[in-house]
N, C-alpha and C. Protein backbone atom coordinates (compact mmCIF):
# COMPACT_ATOMS: atom_id res chain seq x y z
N UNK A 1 -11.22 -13.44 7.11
CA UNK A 1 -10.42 -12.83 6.06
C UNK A 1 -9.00 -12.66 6.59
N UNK A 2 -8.31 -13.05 5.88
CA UNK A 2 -6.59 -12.82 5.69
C UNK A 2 -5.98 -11.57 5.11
N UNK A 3 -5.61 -10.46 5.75
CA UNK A 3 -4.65 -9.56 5.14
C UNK A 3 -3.13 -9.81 5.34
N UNK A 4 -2.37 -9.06 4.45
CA UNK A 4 -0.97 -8.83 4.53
C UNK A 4 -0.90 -7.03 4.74
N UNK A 5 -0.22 -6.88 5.24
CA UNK A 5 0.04 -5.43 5.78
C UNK A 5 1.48 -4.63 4.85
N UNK A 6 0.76 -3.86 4.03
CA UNK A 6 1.85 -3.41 2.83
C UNK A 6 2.51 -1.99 2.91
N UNK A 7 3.54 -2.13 4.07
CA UNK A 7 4.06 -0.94 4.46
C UNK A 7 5.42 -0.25 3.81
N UNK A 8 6.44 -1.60 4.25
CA UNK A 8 7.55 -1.06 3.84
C UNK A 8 7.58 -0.85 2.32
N UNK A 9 8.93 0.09 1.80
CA UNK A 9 8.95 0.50 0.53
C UNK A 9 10.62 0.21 0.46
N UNK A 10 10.99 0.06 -0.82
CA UNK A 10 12.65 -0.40 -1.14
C UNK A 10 13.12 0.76 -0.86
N UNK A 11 13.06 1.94 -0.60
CA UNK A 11 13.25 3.73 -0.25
C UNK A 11 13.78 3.93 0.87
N UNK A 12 12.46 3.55 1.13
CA UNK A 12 12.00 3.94 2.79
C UNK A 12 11.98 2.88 4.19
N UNK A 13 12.39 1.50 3.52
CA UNK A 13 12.05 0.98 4.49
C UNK A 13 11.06 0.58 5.48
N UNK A 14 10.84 0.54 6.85
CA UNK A 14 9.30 1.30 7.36
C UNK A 14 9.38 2.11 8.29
N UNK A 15 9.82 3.12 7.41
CA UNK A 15 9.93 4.82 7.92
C UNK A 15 8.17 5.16 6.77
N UNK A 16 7.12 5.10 7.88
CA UNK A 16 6.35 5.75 7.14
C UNK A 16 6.20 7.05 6.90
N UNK A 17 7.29 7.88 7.44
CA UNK A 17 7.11 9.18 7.10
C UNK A 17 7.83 9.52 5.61
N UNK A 18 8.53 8.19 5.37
CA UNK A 18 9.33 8.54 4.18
C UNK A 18 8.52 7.72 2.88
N UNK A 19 7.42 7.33 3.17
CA UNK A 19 7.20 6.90 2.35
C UNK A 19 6.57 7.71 0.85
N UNK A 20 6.70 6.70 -0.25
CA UNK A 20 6.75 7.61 -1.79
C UNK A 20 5.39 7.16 -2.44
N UNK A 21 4.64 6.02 -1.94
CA UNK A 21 3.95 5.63 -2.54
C UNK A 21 2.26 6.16 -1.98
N UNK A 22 1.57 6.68 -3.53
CA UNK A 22 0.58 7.42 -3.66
C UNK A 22 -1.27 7.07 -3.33
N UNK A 23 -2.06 7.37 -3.20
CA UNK A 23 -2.55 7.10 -3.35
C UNK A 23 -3.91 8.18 -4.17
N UNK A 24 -4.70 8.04 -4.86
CA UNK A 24 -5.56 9.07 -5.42
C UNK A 24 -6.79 8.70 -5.70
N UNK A 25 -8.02 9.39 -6.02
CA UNK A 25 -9.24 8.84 -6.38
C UNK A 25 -9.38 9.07 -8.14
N UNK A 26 -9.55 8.65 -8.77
CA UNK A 26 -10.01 8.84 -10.15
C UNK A 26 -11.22 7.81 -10.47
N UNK A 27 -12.67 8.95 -11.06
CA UNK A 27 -13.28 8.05 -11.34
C UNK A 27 -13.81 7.60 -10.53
N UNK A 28 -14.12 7.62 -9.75
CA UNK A 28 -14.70 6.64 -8.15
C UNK A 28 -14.28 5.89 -7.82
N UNK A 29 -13.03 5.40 -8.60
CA UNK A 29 -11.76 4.52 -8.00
C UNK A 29 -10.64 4.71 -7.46
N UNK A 30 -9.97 4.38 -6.39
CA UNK A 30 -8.87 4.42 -6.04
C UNK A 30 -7.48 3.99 -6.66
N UNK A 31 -6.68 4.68 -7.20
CA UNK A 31 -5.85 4.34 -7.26
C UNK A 31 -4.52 4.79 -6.83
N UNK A 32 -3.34 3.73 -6.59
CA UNK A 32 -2.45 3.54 -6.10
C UNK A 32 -0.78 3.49 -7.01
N UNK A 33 -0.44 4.31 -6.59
CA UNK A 33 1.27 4.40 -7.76
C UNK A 33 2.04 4.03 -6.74
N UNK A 34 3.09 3.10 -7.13
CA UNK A 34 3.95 3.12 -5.83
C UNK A 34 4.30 1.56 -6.04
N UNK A 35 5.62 0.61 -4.94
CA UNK A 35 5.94 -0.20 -4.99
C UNK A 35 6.29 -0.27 -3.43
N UNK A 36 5.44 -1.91 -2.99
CA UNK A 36 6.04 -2.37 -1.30
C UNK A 36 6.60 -3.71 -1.57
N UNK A 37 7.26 -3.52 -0.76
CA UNK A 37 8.66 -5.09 -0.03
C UNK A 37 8.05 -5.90 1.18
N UNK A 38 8.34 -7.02 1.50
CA UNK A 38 8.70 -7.42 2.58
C UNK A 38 6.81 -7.52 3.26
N UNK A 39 6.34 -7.78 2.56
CA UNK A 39 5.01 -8.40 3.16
C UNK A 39 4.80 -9.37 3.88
N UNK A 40 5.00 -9.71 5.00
CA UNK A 40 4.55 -10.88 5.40
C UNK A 40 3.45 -11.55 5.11
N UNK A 41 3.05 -12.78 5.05
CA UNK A 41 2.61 -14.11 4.67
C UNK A 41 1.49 -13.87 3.68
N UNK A 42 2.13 -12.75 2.57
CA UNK A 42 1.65 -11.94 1.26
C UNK A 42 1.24 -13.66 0.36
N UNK A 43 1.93 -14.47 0.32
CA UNK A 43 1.41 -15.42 -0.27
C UNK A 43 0.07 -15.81 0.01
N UNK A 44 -0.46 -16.19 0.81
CA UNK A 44 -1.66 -16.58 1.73
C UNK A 44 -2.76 -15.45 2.22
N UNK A 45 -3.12 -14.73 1.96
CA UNK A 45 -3.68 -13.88 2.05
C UNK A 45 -4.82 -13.44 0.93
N UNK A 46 -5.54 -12.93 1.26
CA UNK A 46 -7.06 -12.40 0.37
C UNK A 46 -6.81 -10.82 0.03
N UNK A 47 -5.91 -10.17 0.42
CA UNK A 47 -5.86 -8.57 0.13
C UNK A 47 -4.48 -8.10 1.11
N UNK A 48 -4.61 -6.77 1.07
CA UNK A 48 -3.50 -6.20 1.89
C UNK A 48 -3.87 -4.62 2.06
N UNK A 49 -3.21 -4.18 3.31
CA UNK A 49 -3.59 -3.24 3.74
C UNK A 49 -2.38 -2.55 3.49
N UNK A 50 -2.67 -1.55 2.32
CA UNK A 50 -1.71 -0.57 1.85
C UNK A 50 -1.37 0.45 2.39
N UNK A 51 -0.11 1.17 3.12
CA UNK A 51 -0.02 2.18 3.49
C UNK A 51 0.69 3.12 2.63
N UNK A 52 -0.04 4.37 2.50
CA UNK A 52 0.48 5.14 1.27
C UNK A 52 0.02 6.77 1.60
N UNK A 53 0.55 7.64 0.83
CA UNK A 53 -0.13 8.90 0.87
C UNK A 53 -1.16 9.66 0.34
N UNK A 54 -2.00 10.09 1.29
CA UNK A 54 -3.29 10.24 0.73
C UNK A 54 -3.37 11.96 0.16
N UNK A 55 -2.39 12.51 1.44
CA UNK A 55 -2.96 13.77 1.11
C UNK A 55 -1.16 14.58 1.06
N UNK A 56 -1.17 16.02 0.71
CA UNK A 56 0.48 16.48 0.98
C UNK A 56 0.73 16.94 1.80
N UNK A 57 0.20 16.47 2.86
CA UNK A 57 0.69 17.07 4.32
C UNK A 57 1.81 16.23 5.07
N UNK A 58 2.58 17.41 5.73
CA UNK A 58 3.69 16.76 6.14
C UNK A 58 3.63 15.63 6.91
N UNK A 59 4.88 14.95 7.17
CA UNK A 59 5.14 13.53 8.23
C UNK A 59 3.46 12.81 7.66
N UNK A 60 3.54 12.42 9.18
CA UNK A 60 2.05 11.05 9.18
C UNK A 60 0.93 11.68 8.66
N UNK A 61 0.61 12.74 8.88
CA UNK A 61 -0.96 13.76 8.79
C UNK A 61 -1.28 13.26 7.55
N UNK A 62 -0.25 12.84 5.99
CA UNK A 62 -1.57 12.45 4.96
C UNK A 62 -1.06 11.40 4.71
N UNK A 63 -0.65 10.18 5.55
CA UNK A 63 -0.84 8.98 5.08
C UNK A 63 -1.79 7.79 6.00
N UNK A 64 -2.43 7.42 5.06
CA UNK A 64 -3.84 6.36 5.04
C UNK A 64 -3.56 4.77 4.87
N UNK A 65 -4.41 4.29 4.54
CA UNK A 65 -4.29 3.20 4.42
C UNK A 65 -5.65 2.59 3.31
N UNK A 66 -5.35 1.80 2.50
CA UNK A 66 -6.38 1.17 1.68
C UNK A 66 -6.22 0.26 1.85
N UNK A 67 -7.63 -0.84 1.47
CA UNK A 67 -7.57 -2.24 1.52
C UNK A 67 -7.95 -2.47 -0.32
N UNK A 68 -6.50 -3.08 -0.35
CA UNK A 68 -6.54 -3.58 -1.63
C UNK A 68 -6.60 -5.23 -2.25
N UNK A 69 -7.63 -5.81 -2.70
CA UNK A 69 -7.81 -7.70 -3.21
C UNK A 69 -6.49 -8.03 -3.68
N UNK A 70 -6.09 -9.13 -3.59
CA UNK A 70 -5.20 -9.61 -3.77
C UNK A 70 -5.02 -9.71 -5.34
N UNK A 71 -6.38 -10.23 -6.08
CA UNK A 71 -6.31 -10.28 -7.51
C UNK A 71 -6.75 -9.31 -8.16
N UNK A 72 -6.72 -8.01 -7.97
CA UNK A 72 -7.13 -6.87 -9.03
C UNK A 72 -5.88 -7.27 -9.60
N UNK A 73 -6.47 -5.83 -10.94
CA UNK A 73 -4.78 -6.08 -11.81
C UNK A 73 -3.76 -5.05 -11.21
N UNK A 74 -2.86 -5.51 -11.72
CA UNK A 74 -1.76 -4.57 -10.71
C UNK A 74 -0.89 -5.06 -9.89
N UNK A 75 -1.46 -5.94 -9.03
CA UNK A 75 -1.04 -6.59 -7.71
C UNK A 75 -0.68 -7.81 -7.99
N UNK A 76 0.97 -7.94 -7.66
CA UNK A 76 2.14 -8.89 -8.10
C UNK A 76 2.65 -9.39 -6.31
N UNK A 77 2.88 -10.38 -6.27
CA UNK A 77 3.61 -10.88 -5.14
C UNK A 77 3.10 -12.59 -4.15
N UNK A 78 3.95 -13.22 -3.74
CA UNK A 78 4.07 -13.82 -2.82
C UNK A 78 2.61 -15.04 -3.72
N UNK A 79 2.96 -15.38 -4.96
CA UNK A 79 1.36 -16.55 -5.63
C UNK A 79 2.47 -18.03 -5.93
C-alpha cells in the first residue's frame, strides 16, 4: 500500500501546532473539516495519512492522524 502524508495546510504550513484542520466522530464515522497542500506523490497513492486535530488541547497533545482512501467523497487532488 501507497500513502501520501497530508500535513501541511495553506495557514500553517507544516507548523503542526498551527494547524486548523479538524477532525470528529459522527455516527461511527470520522469526519474531517479542513484543507491540505503540498502532498507528495498524492497522485499515485491509495490513501493519505491526515494530520489534523483530534482533541482541544494545546500544541501537539490533540493532534492525530487518520488514514483516509483516496476515493471517498470529499477527497480532491493529485488524479
Amino acid at each position: 500500500m501507497t500513502v501520501a502524508v497530508a500535513m501541511s495546510e495553506p495557514e500553517a504550513g507544516t507548523a503542526l501546532t498551527d494547524l486548523k484542520t479538524r477532525a470528529e466522530i459522527r455516527n461511527e464515522r470520522i469526519v474531517i473539516y479542513g484543507n491540505k497542500r503540498w502532498c507528495s506523490g498524492e497522485g499515485h497513492v491509495e490513501g493519505y495519512v491526515v494530520y489534523c486535530r483530534l482533541a482541544d488541547a494545546p500544541g501537539i497533545k490533540g493532534i492525530g492522524t487518520v488514514y483516509v482512501e483516496r476515493d471517498k467523497p470529499g477527497v480532491f487532488g493529485g488524479r
